[in-house]
C-alpha atoms as a PDB file:
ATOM      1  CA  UNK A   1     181.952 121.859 139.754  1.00  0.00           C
ATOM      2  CA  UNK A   2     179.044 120.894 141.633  1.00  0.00           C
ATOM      3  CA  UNK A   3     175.366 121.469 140.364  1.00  0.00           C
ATOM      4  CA  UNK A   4     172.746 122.422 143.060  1.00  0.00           C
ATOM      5  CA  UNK A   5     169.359 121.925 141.865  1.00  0.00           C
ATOM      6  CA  UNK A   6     166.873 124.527 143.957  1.00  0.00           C
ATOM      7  CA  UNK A   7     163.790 122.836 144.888  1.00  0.00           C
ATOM      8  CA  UNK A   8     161.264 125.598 144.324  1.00  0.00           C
ATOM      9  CA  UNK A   9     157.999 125.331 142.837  1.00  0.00           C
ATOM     10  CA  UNK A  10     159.372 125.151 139.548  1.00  0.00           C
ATOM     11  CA  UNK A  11     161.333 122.367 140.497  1.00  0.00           C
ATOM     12  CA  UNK A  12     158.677 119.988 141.707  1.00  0.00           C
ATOM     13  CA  UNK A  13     155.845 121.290 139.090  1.00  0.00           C
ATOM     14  CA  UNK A  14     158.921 120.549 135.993  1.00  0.00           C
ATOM     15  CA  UNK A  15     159.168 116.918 137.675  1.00  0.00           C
ATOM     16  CA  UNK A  16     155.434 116.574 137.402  1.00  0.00           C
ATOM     17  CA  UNK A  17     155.202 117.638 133.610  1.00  0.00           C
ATOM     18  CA  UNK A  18     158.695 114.953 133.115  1.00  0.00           C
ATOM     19  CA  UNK A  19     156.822 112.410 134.489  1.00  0.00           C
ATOM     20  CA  UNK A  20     153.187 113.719 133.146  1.00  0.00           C
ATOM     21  CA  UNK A  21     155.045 113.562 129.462  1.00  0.00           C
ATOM     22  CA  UNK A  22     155.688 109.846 129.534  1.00  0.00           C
ATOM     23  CA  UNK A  23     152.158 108.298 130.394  1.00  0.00           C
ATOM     24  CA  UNK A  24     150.215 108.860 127.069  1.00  0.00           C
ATOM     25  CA  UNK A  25     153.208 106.637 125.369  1.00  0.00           C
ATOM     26  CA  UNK A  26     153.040 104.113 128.172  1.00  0.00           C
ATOM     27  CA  UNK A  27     149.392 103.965 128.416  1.00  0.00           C
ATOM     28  CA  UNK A  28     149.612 103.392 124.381  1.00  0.00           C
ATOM     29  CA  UNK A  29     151.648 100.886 124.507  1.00  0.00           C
ATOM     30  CA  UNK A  30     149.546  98.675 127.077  1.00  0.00           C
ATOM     31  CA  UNK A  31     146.061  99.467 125.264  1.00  0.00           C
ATOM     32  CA  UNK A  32     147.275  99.804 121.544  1.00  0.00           C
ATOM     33  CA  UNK A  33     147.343  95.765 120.798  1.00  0.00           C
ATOM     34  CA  UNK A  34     143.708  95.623 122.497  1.00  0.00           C
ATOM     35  CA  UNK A  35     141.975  98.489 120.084  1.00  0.00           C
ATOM     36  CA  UNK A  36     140.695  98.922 116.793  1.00  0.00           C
ATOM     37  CA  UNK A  37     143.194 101.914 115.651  1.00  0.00           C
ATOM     38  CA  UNK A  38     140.215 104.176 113.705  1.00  0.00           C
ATOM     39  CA  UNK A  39     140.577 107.613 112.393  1.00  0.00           C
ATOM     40  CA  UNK A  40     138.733 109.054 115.252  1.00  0.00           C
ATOM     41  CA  UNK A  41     141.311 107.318 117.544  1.00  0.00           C
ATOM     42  CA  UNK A  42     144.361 108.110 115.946  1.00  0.00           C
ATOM     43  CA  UNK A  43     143.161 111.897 115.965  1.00  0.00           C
ATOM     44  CA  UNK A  44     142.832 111.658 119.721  1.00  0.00           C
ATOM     45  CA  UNK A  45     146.257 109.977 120.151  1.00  0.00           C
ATOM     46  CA  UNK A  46     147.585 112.751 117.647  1.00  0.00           C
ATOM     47  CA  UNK A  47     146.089 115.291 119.742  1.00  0.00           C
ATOM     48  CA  UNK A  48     147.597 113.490 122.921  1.00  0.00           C
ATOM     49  CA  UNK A  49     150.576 113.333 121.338  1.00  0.00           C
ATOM     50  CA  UNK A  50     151.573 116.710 121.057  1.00  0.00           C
ATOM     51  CA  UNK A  51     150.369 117.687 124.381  1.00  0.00           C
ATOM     52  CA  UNK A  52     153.213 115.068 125.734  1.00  0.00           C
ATOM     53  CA  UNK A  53     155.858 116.962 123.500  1.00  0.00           C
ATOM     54  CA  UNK A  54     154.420 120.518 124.450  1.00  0.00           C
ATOM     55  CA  UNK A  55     154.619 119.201 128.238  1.00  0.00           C
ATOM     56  CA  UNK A  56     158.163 117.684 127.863  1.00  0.00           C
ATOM     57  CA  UNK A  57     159.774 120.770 126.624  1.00  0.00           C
ATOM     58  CA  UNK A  58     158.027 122.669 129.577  1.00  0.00           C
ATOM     59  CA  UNK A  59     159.433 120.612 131.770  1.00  0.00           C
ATOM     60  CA  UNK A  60     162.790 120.830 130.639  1.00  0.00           C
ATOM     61  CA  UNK A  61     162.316 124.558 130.538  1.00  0.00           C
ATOM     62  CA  UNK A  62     161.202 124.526 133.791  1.00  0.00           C
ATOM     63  CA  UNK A  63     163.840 122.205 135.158  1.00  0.00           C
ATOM     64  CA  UNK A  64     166.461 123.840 133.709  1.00  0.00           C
ATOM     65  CA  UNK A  65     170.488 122.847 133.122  1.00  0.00           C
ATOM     66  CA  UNK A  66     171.534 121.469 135.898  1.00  0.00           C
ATOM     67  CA  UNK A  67     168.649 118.569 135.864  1.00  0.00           C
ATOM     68  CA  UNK A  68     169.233 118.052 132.474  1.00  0.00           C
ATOM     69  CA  UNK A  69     173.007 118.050 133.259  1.00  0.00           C
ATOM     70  CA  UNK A  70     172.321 115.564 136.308  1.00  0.00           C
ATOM     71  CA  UNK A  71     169.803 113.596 133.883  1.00  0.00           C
ATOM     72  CA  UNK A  72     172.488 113.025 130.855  1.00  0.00           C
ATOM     73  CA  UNK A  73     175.195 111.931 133.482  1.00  0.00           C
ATOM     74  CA  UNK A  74     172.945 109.262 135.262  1.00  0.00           C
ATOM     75  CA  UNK A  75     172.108 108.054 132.200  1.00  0.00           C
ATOM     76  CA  UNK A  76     175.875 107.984 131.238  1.00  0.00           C
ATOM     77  CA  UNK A  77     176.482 105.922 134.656  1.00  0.00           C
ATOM     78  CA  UNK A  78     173.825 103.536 133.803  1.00  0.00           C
ATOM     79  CA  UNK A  79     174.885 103.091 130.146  1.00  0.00           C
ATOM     80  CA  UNK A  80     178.601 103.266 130.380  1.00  0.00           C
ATOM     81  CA  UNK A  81     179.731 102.580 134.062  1.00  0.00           C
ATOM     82  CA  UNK A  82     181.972 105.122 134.032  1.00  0.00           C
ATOM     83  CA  UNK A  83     182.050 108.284 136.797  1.00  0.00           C
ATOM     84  CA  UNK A  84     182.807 111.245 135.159  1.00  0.00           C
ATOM     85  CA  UNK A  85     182.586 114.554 136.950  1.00  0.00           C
ATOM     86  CA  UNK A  86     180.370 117.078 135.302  1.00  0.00           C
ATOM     87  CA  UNK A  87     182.572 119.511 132.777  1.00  0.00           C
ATOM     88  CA  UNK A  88     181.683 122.975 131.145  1.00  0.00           C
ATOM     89  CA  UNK A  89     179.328 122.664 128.287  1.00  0.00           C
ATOM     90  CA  UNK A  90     181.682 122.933 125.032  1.00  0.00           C
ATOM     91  CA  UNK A  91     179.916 125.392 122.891  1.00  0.00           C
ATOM     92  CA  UNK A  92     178.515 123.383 119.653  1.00  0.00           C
ATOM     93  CA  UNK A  93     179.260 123.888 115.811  1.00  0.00           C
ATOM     94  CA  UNK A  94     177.435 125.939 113.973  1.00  0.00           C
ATOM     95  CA  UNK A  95     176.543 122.918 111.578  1.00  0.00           C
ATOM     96  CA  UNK A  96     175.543 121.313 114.935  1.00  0.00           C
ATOM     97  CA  UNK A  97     172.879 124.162 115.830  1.00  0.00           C
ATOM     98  CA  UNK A  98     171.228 124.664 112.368  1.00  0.00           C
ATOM     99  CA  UNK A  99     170.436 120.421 112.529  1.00  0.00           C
ATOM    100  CA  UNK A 100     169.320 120.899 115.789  1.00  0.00           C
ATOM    101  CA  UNK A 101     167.428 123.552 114.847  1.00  0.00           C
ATOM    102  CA  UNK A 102     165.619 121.832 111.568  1.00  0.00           C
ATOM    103  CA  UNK A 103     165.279 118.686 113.253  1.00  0.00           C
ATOM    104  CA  UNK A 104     163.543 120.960 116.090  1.00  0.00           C
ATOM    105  CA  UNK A 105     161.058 121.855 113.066  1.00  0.00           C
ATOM    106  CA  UNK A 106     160.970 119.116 111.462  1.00  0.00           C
ATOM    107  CA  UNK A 107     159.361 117.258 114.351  1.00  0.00           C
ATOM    108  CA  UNK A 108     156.164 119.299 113.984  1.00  0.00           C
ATOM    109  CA  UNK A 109     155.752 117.770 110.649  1.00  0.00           C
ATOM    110  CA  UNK A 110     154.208 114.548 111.035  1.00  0.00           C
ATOM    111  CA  UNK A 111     151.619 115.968 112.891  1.00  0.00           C
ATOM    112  CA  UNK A 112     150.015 118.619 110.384  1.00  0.00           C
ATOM    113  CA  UNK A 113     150.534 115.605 108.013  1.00  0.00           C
ATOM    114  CA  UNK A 114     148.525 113.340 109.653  1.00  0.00           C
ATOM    115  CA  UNK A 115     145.630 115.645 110.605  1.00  0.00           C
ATOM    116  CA  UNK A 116     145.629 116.519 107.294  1.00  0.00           C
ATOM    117  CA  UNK A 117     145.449 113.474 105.964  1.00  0.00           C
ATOM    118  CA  UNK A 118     142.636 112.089 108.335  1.00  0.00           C
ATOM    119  CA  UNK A 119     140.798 115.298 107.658  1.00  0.00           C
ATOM    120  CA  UNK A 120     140.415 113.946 103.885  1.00  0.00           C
ATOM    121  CA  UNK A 121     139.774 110.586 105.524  1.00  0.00           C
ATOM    122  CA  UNK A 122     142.830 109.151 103.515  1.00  0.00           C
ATOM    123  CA  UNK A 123     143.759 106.199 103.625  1.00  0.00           C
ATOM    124  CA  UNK A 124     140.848 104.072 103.372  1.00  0.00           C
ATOM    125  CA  UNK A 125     142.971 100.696 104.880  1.00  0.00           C
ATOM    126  CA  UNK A 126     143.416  99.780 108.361  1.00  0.00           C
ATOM    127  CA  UNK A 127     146.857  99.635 108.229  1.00  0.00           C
ATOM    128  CA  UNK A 128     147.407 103.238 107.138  1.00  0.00           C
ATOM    129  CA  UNK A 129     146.073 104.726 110.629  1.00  0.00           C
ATOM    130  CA  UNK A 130     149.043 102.371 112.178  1.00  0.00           C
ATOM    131  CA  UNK A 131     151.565 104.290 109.545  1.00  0.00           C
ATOM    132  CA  UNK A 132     150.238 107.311 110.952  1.00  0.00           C
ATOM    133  CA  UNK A 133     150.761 106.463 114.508  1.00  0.00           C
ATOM    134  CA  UNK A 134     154.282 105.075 113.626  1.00  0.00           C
ATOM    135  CA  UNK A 135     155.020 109.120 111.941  1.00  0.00           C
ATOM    136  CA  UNK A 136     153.857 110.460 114.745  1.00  0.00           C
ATOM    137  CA  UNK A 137     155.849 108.555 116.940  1.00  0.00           C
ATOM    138  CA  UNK A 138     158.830 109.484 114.725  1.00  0.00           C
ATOM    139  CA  UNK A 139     158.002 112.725 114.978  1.00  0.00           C
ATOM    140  CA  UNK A 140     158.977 112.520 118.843  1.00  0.00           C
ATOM    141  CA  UNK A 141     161.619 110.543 118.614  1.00  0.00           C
ATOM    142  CA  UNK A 142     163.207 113.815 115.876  1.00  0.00           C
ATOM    143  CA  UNK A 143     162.539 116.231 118.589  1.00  0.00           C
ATOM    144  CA  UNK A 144     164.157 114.303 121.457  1.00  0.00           C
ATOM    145  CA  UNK A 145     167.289 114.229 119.114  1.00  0.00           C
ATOM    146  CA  UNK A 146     166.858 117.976 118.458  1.00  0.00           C
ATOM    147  CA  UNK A 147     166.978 118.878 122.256  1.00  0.00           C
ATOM    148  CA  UNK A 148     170.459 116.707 122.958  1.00  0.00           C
ATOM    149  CA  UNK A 149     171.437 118.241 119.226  1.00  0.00           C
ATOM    150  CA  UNK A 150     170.742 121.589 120.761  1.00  0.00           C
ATOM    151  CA  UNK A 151     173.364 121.091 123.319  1.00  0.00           C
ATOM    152  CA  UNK A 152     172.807 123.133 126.767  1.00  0.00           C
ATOM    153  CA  UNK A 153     173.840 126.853 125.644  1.00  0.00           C
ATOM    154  CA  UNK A 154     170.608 126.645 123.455  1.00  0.00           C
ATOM    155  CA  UNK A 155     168.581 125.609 126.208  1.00  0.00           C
ATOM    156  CA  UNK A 156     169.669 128.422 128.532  1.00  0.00           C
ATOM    157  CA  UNK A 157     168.868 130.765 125.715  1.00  0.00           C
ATOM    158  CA  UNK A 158     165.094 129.515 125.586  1.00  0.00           C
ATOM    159  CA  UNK A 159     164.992 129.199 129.442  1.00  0.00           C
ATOM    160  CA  UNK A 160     165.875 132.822 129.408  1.00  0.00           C
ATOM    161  CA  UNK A 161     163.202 133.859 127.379  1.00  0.00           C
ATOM    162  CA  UNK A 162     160.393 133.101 129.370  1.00  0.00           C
ATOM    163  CA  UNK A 163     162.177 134.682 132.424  1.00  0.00           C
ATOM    164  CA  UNK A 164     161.387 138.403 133.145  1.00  0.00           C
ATOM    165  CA  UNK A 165     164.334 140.672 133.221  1.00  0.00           C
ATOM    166  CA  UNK A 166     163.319 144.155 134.191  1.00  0.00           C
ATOM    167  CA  UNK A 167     164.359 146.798 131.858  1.00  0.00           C
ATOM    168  CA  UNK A 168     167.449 149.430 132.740  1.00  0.00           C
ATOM    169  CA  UNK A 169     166.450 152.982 132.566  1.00  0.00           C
ATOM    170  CA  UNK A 170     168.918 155.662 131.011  1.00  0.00           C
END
């Protein structure tokens, strides 16, 4: 079974928003040891954030199966060294959905938490703003595991639901 990626618009503006996702962490990483972490900074990077999660899972909707499919087995190459040929997705458990699904959830968390909490301007130490970036980095790392949780059915159901299927008359 061969997977055939069409390059369409949605194609190249989903490899945009991949790519567009990663920058805030990797521009946080090379200016986070030179700032001052504040509350007024840690709100932006919250804010930041959850634009880069918003614009990952666009991309992946966008994208679609067979990138994600092509993504997981290049990965697979790189980690494992082994060629496999791409097989049918095996449908998951049901245990294996309703984690995905509350880890899905649960990843929004951190974020109300921490705006909360630096709404109330609490806590009053330096170090706390660095707990709060370390949650909200958490926070992504719980949804990434909730998309390959998920499994690829799940995906096509969401992809289908922001595509417009004309309705059948009687």
């Amino acid at each position: 079974m061969s997977l055939s990626i069409e390059k369409n618009w949605k194609y190249y503006l989903g490899l945009v928003l991949f790519f567009l996702s990663f920058l805030p962490y990797v521009i946080s990483a090379l200016i986070l040891p030179f700032i001052h972490i504040t509350a007024q900074v840690l709100s932006i990077m919250a804010v930041i954030a959850v634009g880069a999660e918003i614009t990952f899972a666009a991309s992946v909707v966008l994208l679609g199966k067979p990138f994600i499919q092509m993504l997981k087995a290049k990965i697979k190459n790189m980690c494992f060294k082994k060629q496999e040929t791409p097989k049918q997705p095996k449908p998951i458990s049901k245990c294996r959905h309703y984690i995905g699904v509350s880890f899905m959830l649960i990843s929004f968390i951190p974020y109300f938490i921490t705006e909360i909490a630096l709404l109330f301007d609490y806590p009053q130490t330096s170090s706390g703003h660095l707990f709060y970036l370390l949650m909200l980095l958490a926070g992504d790392a719980i949804f990434i595991i909730a998309i390959f949780l998920l499994g690829d059915r799940f995906w096509d159901n969401l992809k289908r639901l922001f595509e417009y299927q004309p309705q059948q008359e009687k």
